[in-house]
C-alpha atoms as a PDB file:
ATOM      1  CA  UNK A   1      -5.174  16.587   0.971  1.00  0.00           C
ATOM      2  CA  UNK A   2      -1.998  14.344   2.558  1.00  0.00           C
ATOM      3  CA  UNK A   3      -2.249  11.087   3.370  1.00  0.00           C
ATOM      4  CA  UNK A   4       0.240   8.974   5.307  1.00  0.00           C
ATOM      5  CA  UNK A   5       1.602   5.961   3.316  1.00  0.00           C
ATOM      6  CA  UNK A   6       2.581   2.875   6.164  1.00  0.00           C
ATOM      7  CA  UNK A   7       3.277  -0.622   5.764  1.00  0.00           C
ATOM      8  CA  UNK A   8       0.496  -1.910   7.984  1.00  0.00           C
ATOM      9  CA  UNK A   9      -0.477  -5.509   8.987  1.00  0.00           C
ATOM     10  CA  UNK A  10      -2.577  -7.555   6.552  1.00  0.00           C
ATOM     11  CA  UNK A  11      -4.685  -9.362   9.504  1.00  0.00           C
ATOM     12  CA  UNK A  12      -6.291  -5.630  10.369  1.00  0.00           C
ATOM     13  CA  UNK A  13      -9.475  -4.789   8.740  1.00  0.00           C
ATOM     14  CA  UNK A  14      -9.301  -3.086   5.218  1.00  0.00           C
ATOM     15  CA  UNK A  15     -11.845  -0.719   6.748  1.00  0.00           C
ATOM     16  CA  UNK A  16     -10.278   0.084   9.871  1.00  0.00           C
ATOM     17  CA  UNK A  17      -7.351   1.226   7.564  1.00  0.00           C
ATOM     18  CA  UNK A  18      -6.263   3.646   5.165  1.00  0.00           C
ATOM     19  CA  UNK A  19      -3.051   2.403   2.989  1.00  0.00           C
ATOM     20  CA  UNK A  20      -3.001  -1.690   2.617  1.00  0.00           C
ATOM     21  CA  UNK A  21       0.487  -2.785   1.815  1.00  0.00           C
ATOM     22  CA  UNK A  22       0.461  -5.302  -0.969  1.00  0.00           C
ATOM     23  CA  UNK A  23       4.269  -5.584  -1.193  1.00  0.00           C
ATOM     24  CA  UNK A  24       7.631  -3.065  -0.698  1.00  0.00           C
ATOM     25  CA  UNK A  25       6.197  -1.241  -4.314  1.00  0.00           C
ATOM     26  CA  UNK A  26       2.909  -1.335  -4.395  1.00  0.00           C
ATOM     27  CA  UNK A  27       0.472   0.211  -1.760  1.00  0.00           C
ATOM     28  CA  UNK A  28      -3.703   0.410  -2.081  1.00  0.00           C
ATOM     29  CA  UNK A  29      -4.928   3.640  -0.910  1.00  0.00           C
ATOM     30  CA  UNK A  30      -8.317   4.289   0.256  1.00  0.00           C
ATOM     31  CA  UNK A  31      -9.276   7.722  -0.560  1.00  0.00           C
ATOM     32  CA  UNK A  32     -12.697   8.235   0.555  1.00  0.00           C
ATOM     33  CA  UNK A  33     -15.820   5.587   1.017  1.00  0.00           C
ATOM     34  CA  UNK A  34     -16.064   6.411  -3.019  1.00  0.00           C
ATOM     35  CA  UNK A  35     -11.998   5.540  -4.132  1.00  0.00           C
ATOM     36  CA  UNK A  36      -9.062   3.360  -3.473  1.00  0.00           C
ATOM     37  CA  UNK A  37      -6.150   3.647  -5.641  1.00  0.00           C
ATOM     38  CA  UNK A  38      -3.571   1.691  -6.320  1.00  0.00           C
ATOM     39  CA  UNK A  39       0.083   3.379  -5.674  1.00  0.00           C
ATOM     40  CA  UNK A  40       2.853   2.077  -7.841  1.00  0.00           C
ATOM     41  CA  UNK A  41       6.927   3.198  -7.042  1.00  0.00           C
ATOM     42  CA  UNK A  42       9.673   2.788  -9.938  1.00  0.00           C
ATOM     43  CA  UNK A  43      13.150   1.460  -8.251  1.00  0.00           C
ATOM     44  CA  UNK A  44      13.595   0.076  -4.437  1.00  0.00           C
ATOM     45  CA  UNK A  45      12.460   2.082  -1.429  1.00  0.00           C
ATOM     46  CA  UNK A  46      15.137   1.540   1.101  1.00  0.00           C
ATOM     47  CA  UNK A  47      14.186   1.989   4.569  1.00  0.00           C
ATOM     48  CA  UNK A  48      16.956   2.874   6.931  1.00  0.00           C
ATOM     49  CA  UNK A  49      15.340   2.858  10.330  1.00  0.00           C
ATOM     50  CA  UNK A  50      17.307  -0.839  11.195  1.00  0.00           C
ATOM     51  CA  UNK A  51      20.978  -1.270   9.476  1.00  0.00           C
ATOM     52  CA  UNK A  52      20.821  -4.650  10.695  1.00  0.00           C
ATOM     53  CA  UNK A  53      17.169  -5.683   8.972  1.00  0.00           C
ATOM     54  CA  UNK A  54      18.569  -3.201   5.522  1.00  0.00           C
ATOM     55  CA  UNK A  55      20.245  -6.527   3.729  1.00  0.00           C
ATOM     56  CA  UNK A  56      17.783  -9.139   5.226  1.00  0.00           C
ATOM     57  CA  UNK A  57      15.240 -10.145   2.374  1.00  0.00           C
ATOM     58  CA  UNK A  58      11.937  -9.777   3.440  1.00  0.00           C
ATOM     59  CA  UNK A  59      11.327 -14.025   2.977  1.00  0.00           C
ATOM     60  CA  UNK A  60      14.239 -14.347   5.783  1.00  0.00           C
ATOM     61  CA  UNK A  61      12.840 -12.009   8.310  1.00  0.00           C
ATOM     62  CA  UNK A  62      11.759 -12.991  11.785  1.00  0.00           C
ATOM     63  CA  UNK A  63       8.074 -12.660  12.688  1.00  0.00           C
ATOM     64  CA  UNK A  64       9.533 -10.089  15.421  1.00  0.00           C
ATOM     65  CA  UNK A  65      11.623  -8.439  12.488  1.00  0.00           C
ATOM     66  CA  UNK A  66       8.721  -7.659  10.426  1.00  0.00           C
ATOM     67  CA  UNK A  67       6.679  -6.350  13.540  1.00  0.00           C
ATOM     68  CA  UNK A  68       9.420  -3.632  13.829  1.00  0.00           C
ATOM     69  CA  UNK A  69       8.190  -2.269  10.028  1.00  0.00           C
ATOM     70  CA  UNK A  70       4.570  -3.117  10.791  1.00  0.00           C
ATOM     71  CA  UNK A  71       2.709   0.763  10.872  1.00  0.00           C
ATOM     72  CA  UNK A  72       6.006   2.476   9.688  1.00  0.00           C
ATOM     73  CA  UNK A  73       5.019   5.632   8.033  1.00  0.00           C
ATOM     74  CA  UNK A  74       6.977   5.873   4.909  1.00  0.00           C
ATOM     75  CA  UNK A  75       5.753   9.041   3.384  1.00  0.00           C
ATOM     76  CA  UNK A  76       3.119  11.646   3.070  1.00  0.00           C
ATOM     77  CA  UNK A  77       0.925  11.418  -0.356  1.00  0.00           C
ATOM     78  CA  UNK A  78      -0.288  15.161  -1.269  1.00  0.00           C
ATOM     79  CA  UNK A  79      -3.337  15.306  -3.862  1.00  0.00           C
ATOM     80  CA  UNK A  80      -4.092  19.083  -3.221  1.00  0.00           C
ATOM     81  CA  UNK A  81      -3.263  18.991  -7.513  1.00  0.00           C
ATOM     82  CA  UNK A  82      -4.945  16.447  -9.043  1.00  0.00           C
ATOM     83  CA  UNK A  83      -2.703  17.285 -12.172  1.00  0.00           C
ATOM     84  CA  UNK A  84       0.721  16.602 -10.450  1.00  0.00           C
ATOM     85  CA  UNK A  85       0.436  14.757  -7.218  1.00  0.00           C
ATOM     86  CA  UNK A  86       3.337  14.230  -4.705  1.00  0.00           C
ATOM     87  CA  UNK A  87       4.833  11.871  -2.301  1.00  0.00           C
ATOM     88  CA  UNK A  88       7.004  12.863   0.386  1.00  0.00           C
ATOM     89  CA  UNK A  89       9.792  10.605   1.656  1.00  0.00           C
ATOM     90  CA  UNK A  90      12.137  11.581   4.194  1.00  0.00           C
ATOM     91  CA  UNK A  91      14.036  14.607   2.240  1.00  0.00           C
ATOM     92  CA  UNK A  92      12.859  13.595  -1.481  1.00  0.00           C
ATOM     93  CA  UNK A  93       9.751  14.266  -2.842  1.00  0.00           C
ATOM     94  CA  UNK A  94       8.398  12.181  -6.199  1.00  0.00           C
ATOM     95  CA  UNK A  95       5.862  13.858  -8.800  1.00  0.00           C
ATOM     96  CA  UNK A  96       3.193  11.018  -9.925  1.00  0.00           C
ATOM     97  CA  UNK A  97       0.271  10.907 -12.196  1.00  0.00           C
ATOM     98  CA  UNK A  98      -2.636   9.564 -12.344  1.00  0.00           C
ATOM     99  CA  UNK A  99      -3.790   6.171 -14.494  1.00  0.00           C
ATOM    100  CA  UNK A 100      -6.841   5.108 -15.744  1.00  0.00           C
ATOM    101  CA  UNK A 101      -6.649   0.924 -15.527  1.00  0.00           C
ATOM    102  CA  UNK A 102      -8.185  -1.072 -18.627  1.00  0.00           C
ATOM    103  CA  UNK A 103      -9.595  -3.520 -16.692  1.00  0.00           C
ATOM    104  CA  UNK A 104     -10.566  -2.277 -13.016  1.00  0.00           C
ATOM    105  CA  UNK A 105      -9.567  -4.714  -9.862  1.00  0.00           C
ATOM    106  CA  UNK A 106     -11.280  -6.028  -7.356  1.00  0.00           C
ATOM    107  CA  UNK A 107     -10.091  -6.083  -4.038  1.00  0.00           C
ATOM    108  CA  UNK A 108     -11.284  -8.786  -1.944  1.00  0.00           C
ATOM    109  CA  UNK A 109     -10.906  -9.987   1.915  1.00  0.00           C
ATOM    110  CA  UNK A 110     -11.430 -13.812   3.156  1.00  0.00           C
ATOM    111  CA  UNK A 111     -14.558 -13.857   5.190  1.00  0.00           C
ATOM    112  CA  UNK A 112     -14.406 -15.750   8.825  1.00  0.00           C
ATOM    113  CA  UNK A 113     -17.089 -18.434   7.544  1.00  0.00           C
ATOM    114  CA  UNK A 114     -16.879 -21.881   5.321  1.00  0.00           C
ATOM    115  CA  UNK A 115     -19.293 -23.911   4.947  1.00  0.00           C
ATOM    116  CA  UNK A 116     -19.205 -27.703   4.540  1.00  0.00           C
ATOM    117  CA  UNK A 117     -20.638 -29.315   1.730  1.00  0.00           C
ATOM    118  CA  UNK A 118     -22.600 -33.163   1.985  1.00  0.00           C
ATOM    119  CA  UNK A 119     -19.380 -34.192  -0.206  1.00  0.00           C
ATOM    120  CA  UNK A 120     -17.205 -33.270   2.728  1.00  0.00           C
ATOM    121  CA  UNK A 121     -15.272 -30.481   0.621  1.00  0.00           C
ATOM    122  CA  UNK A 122     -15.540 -26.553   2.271  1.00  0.00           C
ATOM    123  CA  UNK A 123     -16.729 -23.364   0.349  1.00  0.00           C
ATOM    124  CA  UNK A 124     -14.812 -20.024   1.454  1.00  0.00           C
ATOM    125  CA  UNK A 125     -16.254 -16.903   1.341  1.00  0.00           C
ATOM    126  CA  UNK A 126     -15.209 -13.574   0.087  1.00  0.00           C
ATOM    127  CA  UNK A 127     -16.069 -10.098   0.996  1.00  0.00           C
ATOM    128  CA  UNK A 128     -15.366  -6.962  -1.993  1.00  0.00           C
ATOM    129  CA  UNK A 129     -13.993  -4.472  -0.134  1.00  0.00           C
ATOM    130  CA  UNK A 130     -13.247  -1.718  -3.323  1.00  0.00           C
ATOM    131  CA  UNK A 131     -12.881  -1.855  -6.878  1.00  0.00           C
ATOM    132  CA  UNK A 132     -10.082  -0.116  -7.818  1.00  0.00           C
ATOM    133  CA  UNK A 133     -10.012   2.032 -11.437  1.00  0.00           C
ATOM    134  CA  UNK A 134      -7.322   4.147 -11.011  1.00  0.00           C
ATOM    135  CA  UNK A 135      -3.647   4.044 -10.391  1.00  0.00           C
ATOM    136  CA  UNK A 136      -0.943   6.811  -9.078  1.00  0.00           C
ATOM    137  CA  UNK A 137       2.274   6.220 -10.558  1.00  0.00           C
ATOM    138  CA  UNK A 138       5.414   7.261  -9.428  1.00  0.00           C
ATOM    139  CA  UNK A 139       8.017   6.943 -12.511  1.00  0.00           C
ATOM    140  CA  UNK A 140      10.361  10.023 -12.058  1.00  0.00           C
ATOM    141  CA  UNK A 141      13.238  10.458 -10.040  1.00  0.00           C
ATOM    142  CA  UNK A 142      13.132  11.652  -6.841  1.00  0.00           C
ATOM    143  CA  UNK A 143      13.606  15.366  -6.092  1.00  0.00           C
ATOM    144  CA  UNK A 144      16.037  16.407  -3.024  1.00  0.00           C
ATOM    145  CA  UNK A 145      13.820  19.001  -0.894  1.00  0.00           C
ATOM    146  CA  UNK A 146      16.499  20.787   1.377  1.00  0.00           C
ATOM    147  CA  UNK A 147      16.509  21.153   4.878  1.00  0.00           C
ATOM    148  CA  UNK A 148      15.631  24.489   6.278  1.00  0.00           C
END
């Protein structure tokens, strides 16, 4: 199985989408209705598709600056081998493994509603949208695949 890794928008449905970017090295990865992983990079992943945006720290970008990475695919996660998965980026492919967490996460997405309280103070609600017990690390150094 390959899925495409992307830095998508946070204001999209979880369940409209497949990857959920959480920041430039960690990605949540939703499987099938039954798993969501977390996917955790060693190092800096450099993308090269704007020289000019390359130095910029994310903090200092323009709203119109980060639309331009917005639904970038990044990579293509195999899991044919559950023993020795892969990610694919650009010419370099990394061999992961799998993690069992010690204490599982809970993912969770603001709900549209709040309601008031007779004090005047506001209660927020919370959907769970997956628990996540497993995470695919990526530790090694990348490989060089070459062109053909």
């Amino acid at each position: 199985m390959r899925f495409p890794i992307s830095i998508t928008p946070h204001s999209q449905s979880s369940s409209d989408l497949n990857v959920e970017t959480i920041d430039s090295t960690t990605s949540i990865v939703r499987l099938n209705d039954r798993e969501t992983l977390i996917v955790e990079l060693q190092g800096k992943l450099e993308l090269s598709f704007s020289d000019q945006l390359d130095s910029v720290p994310v903090e200092q970008l323009t709203e119109d600056d980060k639309e331009l990475r917005l639904g970038l695919e990044i990579g293509k996660l195999d899991l044919s081998n559950q023993e020795k998965p892969y990610l694919r980026i650009g010419n370099h492919q990394l061999e992961g493994k799998f993690i069992k967490l010690t204490n599982p996460l809970t993912v969770l997405r603001k709900t549209e509603w709040k309601r008031k309280h007779e004090d005047g103070g506001e209660e927020q609600g919370f959907d769970i949208v997956a628990i996540v017990e497993r995470k695919l690390v990526f530790s090694k150094r990348p490989h060089p695949i070459p062109i053909s």
